[in-house]
C-alpha atoms as a PDB file:
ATOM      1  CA  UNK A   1      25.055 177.690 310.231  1.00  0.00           C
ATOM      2  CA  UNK A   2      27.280 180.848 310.063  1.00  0.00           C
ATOM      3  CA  UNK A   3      29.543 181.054 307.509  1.00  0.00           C
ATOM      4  CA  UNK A   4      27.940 178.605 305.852  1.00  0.00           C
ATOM      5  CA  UNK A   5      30.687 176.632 307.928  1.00  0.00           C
ATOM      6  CA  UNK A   6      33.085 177.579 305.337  1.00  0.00           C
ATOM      7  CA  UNK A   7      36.633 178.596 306.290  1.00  0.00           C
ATOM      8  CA  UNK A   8      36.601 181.079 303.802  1.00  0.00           C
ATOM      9  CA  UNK A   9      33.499 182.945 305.076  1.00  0.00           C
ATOM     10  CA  UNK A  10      34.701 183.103 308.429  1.00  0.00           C
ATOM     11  CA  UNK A  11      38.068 185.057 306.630  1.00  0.00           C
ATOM     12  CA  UNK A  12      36.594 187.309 304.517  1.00  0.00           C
ATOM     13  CA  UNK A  13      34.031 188.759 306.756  1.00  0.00           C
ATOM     14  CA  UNK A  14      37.152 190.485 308.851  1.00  0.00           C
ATOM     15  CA  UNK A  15      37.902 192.392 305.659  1.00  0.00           C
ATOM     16  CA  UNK A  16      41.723 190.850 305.066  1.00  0.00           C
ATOM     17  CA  UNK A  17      41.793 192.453 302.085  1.00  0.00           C
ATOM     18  CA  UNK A  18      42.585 195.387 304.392  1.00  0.00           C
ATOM     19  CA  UNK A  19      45.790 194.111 306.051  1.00  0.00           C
ATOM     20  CA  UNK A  20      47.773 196.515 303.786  1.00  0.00           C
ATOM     21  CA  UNK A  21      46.702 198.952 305.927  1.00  0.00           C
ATOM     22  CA  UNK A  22      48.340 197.866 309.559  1.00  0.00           C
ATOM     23  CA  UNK A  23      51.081 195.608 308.205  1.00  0.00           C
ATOM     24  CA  UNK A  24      52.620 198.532 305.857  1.00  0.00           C
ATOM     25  CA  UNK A  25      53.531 200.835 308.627  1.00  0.00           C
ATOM     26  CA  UNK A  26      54.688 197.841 311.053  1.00  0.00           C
ATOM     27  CA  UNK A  27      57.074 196.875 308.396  1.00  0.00           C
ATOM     28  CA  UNK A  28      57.994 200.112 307.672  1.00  0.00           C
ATOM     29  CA  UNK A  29      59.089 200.186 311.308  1.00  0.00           C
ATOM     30  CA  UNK A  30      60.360 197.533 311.201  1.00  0.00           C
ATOM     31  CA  UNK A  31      62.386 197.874 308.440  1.00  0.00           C
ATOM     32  CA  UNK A  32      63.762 201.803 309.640  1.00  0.00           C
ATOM     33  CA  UNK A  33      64.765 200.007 312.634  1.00  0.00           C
ATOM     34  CA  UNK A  34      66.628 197.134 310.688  1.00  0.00           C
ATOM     35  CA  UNK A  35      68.215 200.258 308.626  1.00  0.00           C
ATOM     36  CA  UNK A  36      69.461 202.533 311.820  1.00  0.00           C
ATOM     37  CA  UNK A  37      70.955 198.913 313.312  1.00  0.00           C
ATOM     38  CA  UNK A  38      72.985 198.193 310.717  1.00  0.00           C
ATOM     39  CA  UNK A  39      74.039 202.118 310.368  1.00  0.00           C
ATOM     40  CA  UNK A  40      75.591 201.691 313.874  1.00  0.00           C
ATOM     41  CA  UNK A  41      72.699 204.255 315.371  1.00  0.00           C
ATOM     42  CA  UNK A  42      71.264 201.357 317.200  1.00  0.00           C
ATOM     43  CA  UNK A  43      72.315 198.272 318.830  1.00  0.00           C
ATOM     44  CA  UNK A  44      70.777 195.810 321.065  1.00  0.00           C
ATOM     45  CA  UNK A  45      67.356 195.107 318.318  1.00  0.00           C
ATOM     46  CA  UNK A  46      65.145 192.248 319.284  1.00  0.00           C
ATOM     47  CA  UNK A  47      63.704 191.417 316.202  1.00  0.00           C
ATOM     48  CA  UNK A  48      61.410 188.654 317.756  1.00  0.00           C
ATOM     49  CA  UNK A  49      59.499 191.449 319.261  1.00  0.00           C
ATOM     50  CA  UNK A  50      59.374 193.544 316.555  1.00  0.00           C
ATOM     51  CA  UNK A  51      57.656 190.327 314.411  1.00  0.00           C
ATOM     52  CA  UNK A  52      55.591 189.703 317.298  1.00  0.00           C
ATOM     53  CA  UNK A  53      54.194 193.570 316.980  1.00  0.00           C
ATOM     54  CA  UNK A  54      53.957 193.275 313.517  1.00  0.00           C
ATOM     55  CA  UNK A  55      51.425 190.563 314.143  1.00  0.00           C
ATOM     56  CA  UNK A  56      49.804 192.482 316.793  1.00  0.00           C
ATOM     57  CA  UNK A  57      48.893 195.552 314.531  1.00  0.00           C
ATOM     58  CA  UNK A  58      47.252 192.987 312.006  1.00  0.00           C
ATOM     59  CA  UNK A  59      44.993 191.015 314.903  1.00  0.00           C
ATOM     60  CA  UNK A  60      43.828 194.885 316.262  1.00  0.00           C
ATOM     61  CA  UNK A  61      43.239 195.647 312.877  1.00  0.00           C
ATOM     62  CA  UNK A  62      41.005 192.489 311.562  1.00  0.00           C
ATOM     63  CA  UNK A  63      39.256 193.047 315.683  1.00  0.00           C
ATOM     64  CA  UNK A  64      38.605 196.601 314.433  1.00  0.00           C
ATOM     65  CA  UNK A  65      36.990 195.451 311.239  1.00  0.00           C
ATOM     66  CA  UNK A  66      34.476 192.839 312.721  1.00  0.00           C
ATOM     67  CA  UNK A  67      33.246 194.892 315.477  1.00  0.00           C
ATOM     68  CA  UNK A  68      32.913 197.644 312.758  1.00  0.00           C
ATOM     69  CA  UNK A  69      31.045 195.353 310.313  1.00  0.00           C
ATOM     70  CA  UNK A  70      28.323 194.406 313.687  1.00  0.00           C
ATOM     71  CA  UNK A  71      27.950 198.027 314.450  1.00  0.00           C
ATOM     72  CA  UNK A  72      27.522 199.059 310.569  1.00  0.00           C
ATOM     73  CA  UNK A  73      25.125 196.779 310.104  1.00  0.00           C
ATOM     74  CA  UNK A  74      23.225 197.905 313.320  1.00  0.00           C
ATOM     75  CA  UNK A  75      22.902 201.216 312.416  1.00  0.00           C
ATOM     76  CA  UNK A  76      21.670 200.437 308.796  1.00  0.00           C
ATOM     77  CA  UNK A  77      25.050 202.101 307.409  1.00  0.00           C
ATOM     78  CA  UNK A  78      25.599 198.041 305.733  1.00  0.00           C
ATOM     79  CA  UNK A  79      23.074 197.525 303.157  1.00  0.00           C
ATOM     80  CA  UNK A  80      22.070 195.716 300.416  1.00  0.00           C
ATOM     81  CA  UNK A  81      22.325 198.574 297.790  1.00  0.00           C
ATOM     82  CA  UNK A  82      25.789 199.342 299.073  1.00  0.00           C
ATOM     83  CA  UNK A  83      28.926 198.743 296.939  1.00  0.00           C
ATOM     84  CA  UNK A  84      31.975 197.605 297.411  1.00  0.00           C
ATOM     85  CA  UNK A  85      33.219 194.259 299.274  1.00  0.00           C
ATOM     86  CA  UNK A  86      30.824 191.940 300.194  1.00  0.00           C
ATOM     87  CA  UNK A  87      29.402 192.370 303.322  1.00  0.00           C
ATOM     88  CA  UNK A  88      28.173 188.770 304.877  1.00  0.00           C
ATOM     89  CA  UNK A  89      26.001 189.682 307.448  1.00  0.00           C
ATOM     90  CA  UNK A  90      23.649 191.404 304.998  1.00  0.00           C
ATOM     91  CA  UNK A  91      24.093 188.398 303.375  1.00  0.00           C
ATOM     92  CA  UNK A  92      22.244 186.683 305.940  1.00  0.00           C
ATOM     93  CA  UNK A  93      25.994 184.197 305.876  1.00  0.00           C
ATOM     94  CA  UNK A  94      26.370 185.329 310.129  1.00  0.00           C
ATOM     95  CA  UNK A  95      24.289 186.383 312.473  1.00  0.00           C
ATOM     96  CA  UNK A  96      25.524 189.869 313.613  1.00  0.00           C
ATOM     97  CA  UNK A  97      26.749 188.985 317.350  1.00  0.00           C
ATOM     98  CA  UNK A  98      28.124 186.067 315.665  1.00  0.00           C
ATOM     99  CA  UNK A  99      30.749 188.767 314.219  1.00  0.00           C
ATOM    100  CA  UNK A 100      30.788 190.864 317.390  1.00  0.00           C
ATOM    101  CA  UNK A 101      31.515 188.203 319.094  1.00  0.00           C
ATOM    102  CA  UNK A 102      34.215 187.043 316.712  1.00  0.00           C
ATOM    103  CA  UNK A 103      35.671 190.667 316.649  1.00  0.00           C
ATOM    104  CA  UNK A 104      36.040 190.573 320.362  1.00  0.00           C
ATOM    105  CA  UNK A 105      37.675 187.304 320.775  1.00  0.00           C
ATOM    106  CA  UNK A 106      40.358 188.035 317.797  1.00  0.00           C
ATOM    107  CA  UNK A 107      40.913 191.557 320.268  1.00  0.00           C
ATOM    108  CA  UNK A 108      40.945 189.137 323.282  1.00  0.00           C
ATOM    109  CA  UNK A 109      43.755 187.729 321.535  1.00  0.00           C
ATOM    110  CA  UNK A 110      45.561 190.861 319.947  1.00  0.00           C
ATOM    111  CA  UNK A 111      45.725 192.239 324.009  1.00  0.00           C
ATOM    112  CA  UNK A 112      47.075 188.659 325.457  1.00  0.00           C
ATOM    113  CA  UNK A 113      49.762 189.412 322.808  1.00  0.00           C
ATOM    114  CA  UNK A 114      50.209 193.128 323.757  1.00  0.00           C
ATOM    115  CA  UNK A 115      50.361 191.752 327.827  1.00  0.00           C
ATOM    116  CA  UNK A 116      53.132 189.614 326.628  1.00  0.00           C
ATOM    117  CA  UNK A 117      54.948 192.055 325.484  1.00  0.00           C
ATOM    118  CA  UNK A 118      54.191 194.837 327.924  1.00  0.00           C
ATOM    119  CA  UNK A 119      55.854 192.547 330.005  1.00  0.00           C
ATOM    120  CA  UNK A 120      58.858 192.202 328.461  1.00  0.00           C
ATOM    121  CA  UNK A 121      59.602 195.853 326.945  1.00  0.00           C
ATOM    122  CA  UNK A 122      58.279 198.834 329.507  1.00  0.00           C
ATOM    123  CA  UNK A 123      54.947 200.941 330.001  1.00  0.00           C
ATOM    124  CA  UNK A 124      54.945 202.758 326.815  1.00  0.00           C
ATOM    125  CA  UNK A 125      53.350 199.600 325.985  1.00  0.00           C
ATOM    126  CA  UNK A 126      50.058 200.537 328.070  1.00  0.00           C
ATOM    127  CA  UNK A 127      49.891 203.717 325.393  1.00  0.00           C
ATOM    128  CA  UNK A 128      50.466 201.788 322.648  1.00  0.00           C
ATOM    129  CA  UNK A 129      47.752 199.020 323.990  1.00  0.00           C
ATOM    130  CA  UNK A 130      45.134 201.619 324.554  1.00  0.00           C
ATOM    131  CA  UNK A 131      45.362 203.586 321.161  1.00  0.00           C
ATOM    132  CA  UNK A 132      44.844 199.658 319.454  1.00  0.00           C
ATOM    133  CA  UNK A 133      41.623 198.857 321.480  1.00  0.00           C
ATOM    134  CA  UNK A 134      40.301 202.466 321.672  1.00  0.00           C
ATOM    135  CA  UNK A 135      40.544 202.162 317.515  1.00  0.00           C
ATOM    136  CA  UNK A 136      39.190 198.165 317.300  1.00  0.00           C
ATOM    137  CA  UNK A 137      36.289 198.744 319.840  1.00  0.00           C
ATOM    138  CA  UNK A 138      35.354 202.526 319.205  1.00  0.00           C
ATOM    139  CA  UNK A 139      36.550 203.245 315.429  1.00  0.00           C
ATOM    140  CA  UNK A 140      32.543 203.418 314.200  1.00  0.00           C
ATOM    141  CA  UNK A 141      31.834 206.110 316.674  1.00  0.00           C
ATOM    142  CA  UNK A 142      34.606 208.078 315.115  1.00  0.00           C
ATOM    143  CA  UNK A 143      33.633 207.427 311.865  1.00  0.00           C
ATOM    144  CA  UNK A 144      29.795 208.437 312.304  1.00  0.00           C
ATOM    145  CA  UNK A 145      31.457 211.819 313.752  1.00  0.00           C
ATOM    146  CA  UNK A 146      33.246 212.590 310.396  1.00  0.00           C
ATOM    147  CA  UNK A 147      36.665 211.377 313.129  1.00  0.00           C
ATOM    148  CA  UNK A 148      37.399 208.723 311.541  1.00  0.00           C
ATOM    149  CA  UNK A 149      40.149 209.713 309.280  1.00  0.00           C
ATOM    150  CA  UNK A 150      41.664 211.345 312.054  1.00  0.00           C
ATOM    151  CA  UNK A 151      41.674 208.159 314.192  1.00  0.00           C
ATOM    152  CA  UNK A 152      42.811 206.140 311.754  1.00  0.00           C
ATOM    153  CA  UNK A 153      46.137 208.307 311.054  1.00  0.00           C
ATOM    154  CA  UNK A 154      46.971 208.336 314.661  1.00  0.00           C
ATOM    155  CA  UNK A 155      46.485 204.786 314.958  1.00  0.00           C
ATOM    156  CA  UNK A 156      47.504 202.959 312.154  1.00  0.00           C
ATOM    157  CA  UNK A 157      49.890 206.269 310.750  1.00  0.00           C
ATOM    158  CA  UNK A 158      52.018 207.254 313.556  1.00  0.00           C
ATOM    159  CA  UNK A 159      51.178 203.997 316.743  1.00  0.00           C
ATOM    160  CA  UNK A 160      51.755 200.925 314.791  1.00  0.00           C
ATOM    161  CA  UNK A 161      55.491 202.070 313.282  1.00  0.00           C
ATOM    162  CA  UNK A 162      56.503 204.007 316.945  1.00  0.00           C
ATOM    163  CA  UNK A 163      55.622 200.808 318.933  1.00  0.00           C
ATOM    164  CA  UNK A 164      56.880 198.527 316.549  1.00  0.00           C
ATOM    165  CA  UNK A 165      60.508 200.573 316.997  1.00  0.00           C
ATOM    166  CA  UNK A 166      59.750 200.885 320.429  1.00  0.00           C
ATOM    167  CA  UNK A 167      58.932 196.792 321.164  1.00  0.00           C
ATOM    168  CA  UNK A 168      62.459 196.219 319.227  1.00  0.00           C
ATOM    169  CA  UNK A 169      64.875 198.970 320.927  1.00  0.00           C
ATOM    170  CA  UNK A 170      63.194 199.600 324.180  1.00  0.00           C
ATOM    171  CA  UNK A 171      63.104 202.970 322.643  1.00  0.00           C
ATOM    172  CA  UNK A 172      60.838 205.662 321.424  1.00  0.00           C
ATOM    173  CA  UNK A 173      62.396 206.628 318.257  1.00  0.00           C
ATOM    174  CA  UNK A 174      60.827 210.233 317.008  1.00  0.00           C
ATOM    175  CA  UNK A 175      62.454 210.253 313.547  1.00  0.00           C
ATOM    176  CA  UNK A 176      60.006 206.713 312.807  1.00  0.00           C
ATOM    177  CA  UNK A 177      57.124 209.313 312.584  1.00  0.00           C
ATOM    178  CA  UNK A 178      58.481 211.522 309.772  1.00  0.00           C
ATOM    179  CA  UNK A 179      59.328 208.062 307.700  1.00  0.00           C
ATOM    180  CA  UNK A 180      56.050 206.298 308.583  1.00  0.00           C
ATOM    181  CA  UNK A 181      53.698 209.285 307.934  1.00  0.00           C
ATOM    182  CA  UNK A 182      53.960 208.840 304.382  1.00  0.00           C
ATOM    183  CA  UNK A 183      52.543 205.396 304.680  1.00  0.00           C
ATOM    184  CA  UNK A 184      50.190 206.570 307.207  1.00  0.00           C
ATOM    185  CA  UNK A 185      48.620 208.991 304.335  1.00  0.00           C
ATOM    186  CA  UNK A 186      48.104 206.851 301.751  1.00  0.00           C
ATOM    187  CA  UNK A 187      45.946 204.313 304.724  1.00  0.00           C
ATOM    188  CA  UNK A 188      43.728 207.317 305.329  1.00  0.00           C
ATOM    189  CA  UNK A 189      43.487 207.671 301.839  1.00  0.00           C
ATOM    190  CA  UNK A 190      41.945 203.861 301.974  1.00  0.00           C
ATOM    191  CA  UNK A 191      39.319 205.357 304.271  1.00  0.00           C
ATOM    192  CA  UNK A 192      38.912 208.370 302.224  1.00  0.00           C
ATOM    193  CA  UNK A 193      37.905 206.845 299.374  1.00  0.00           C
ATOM    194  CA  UNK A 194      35.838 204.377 301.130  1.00  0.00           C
ATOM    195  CA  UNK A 195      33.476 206.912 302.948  1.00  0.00           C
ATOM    196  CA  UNK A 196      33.448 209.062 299.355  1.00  0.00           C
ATOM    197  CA  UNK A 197      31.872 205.882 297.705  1.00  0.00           C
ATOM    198  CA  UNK A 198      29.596 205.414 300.056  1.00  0.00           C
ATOM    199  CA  UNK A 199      28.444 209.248 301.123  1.00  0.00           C
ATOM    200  CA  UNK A 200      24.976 208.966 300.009  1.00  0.00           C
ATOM    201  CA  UNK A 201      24.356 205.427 301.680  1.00  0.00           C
ATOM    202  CA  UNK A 202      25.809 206.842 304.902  1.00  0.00           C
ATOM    203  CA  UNK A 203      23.546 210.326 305.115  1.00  0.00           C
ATOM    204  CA  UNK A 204      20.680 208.037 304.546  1.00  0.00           C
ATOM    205  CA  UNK A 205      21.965 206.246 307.679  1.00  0.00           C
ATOM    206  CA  UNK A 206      21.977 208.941 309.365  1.00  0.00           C
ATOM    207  CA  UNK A 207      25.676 209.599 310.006  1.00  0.00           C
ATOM    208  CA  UNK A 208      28.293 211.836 308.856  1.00  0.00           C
ATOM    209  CA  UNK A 209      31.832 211.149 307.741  1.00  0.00           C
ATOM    210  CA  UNK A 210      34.380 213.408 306.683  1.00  0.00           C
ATOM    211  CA  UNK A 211      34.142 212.500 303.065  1.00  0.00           C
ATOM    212  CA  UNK A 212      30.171 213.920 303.138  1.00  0.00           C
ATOM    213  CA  UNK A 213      31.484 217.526 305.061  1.00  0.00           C
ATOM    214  CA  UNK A 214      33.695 217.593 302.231  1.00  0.00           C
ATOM    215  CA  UNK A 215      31.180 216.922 298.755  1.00  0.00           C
ATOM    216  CA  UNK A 216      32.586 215.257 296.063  1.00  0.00           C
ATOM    217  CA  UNK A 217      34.686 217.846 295.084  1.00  0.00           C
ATOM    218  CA  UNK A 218      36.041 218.553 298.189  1.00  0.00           C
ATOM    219  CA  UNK A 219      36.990 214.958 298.586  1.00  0.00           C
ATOM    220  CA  UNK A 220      38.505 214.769 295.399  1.00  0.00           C
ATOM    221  CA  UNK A 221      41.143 216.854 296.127  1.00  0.00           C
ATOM    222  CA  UNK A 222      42.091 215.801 299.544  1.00  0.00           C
ATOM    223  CA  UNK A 223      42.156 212.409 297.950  1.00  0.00           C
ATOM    224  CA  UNK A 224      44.534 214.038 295.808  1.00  0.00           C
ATOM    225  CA  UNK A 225      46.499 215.573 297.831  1.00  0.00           C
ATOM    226  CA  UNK A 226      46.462 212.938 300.725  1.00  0.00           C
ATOM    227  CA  UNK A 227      48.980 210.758 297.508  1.00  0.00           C
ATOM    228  CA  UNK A 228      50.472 214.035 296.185  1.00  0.00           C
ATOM    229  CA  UNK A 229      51.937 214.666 299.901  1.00  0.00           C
ATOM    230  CA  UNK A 230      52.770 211.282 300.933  1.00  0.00           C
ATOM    231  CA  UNK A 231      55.581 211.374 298.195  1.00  0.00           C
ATOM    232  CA  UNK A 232      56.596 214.549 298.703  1.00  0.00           C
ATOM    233  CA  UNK A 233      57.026 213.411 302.771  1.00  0.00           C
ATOM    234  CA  UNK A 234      59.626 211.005 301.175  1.00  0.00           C
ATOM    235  CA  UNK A 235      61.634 213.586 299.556  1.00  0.00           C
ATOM    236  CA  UNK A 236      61.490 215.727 302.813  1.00  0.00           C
ATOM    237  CA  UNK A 237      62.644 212.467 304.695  1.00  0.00           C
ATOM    238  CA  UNK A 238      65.689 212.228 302.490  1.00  0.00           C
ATOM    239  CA  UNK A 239      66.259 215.797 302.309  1.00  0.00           C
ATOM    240  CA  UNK A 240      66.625 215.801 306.787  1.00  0.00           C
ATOM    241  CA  UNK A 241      68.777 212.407 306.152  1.00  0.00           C
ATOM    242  CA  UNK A 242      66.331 210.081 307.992  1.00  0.00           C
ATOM    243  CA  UNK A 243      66.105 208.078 304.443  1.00  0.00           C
ATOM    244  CA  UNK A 244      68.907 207.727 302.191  1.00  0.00           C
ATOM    245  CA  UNK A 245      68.112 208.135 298.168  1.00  0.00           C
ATOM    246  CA  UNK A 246      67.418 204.927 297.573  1.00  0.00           C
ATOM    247  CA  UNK A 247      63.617 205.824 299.496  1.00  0.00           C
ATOM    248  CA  UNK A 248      62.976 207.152 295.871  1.00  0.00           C
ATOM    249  CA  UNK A 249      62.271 203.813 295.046  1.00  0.00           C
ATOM    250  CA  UNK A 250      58.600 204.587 296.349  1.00  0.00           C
ATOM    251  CA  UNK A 251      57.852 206.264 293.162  1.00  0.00           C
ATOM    252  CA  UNK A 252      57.672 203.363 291.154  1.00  0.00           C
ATOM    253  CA  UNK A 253      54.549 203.255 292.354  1.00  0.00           C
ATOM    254  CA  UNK A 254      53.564 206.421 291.451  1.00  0.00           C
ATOM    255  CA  UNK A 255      51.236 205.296 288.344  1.00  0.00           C
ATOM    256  CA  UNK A 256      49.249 203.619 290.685  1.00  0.00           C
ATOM    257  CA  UNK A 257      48.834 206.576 292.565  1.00  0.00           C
ATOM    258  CA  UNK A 258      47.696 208.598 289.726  1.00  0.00           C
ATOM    259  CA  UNK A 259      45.651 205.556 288.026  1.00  0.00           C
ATOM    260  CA  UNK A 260      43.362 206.576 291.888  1.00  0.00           C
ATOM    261  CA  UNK A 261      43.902 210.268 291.238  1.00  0.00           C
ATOM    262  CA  UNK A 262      42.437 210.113 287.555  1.00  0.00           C
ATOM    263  CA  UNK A 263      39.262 207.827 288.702  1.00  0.00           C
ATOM    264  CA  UNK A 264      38.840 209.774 291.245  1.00  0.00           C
ATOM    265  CA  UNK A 265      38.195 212.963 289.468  1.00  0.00           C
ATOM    266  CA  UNK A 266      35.638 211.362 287.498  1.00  0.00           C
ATOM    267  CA  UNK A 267      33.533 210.342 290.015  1.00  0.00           C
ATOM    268  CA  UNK A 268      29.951 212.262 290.446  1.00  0.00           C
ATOM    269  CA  UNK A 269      27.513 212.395 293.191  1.00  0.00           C
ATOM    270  CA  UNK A 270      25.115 210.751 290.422  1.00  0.00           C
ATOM    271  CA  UNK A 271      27.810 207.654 289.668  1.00  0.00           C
ATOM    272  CA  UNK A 272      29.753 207.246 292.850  1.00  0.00           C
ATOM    273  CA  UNK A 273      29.657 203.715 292.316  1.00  0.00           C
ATOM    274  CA  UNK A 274      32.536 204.241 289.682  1.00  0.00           C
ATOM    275  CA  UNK A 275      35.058 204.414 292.690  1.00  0.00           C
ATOM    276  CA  UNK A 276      33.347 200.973 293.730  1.00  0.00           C
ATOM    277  CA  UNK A 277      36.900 199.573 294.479  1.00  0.00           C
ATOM    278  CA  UNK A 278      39.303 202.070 294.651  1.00  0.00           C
ATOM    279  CA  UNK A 279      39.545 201.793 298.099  1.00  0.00           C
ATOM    280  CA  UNK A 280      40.473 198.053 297.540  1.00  0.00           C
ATOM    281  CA  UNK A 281      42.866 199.691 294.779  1.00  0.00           C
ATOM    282  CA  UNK A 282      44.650 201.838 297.286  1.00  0.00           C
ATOM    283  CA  UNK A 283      45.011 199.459 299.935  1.00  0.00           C
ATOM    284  CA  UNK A 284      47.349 198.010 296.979  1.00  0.00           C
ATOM    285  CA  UNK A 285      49.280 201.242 296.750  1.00  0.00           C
ATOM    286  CA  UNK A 286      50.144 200.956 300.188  1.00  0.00           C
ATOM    287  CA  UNK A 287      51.269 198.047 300.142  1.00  0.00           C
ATOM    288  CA  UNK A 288      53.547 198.648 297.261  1.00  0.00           C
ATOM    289  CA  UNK A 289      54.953 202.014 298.127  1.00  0.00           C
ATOM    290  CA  UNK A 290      55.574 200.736 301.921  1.00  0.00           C
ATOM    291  CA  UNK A 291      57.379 197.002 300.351  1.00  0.00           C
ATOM    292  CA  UNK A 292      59.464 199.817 298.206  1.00  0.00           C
ATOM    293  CA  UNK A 293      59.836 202.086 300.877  1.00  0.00           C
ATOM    294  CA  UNK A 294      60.720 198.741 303.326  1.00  0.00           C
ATOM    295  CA  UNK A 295      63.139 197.118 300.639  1.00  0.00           C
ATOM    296  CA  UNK A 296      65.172 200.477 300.280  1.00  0.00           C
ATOM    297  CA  UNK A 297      65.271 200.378 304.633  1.00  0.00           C
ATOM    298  CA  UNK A 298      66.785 196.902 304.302  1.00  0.00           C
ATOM    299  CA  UNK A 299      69.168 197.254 301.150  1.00  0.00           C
ATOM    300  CA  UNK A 300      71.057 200.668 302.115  1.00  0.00           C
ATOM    301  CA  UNK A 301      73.405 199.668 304.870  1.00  0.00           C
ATOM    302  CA  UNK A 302      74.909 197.441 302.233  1.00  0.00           C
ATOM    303  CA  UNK A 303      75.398 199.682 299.809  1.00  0.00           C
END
């Protein structure tokens, strides 16, 4: 039986450990929104909508992640020598069109919610709705074409916080790009150091990600600088008045940023496996710095 029929199977094969990575900009979004409402800049939020998108981004992103885990293991990218999380299909816990088609009806679900709210907001929507399947269905083509840390950043970077803002206000709101990118960094950084762990598995496969153009040492410091920036975006974003001060919260995280930075320096084509979770590590960092970043959003009109 797949999954062993165990609930908890049937979760962790979609990779929710990930979720950092599409709810953080949502709520950041979400939370800018929140902040220019109750700064008088906006009026008229729906914030049902804007909870309903949040939920959206998280049902593309777990879609993304199953029909990436069929297609990995189809192309012998998933092994058993591979680190990292566990992957269940190489398991032998689901058949692998068990997942696809588990990935695809989670998506059939994500665009019934998108309809919904096409519906009810405008045809930005249809933009929105496109970027989210074109990065569920196709992500793993970007990814073997060293794309995928491109994709990612214009999906879950810049389209998740924009429609978010957008489903709320009925408005495209530029300025949400500037606050979100910071956020949108530190996902592709997830990526980053996901593809450096696993460089050699993936030439064997016979595909090539950005993290492999790059070597080791070349990945190391766009690791590095991929955190370095997204803090320094902050500090830009206060200095043009889109944040207030109290975005400096975000560095509280900073020792978690440079706990990555440090283990990733030590990291060696011979002993990549020493970066076994820092992907899993940085998916925390985004969550914290986007809950700080979010919490400042939410506590300044107050103030």
């Amino acid at each position: 039986m797949d999954g062993q029929g165990k609930l908890m199977n049937w979760i962790k094969v979609a990779h929710p450990w990930a979720i950092p990575a599409s709810a953080s900009p949502a709520l950041v979004g979400f939370s800018y929104v929140f902040y220019l409402n109750n700064t008088g800049v906006l009026t008229g939020v729906n914030w049902s909508f804007g909870a309903l998108a949040l939920l959206g981004a998280i049902i593309f992103h777990l879609s993304g992640n199953l029909i990436s885990e069929y297609h990995d293991y189809m192309s012998g990218v998933d092994i058993k020598e591979k680190t990292g999380p566990e992957r269940l299909i190489v398991q032998g816990l689901f058949k692998p069109k068990t997942v696809l088609y588990y990935g695809y009806s989670v998506l059939l679900a994500g665009i019934i919610l998108g309809i919904y709210l096409l519906v009810h907001t405008g045809l930005p929507m249809l933009a929105f709705g496109f970027i989210g399947i074109i990065s569920s269905t196709l992500y793993y083509r970007f990814k073997y074409m060293a794309l995928g840390d491109l994709i990612i950043f214009i999906s879950y970077g810049l389209a998740i916080a924009l429609g978010v803002a957008y489903v709320m206000t009925g408005l495209l709101i530029w300025p949400v790009l500037l606050v979100v990118t910071p956020t949108g960094l530190l996902v592709v950084a997830i990526l980053h150091a996901n593809n450096t762990r696993d460089m050699l598995q993936d030439k064997a496969a016979g595909i090539r990600t950005q993290a492999m153009r790059l070597g080791v040492e070349g990945s190391q410091v766009v690791y590095q600088t991929i955190l370095l920036l997204a803090y320094l975006l902050i500090a830009v974003a206060v200095w043009m008045q889109l944040l207030t001060p109290l975005a400096f919260a975000v560095f509280l995280s900073f020792p978690l940023a440079m706990k990555g930075i440090r283990l990733m320096k030590k990291v060696t084509l011979e002993d990549l496996g020493i970066i076994r979770f820092l992907d899993t590590d940085t998916a925390k960092l985004v969550l914290i710095f986007s809950l700080l970043l979010a919490t400042a959003n939410f506590v300044a009109p107050f103030l």
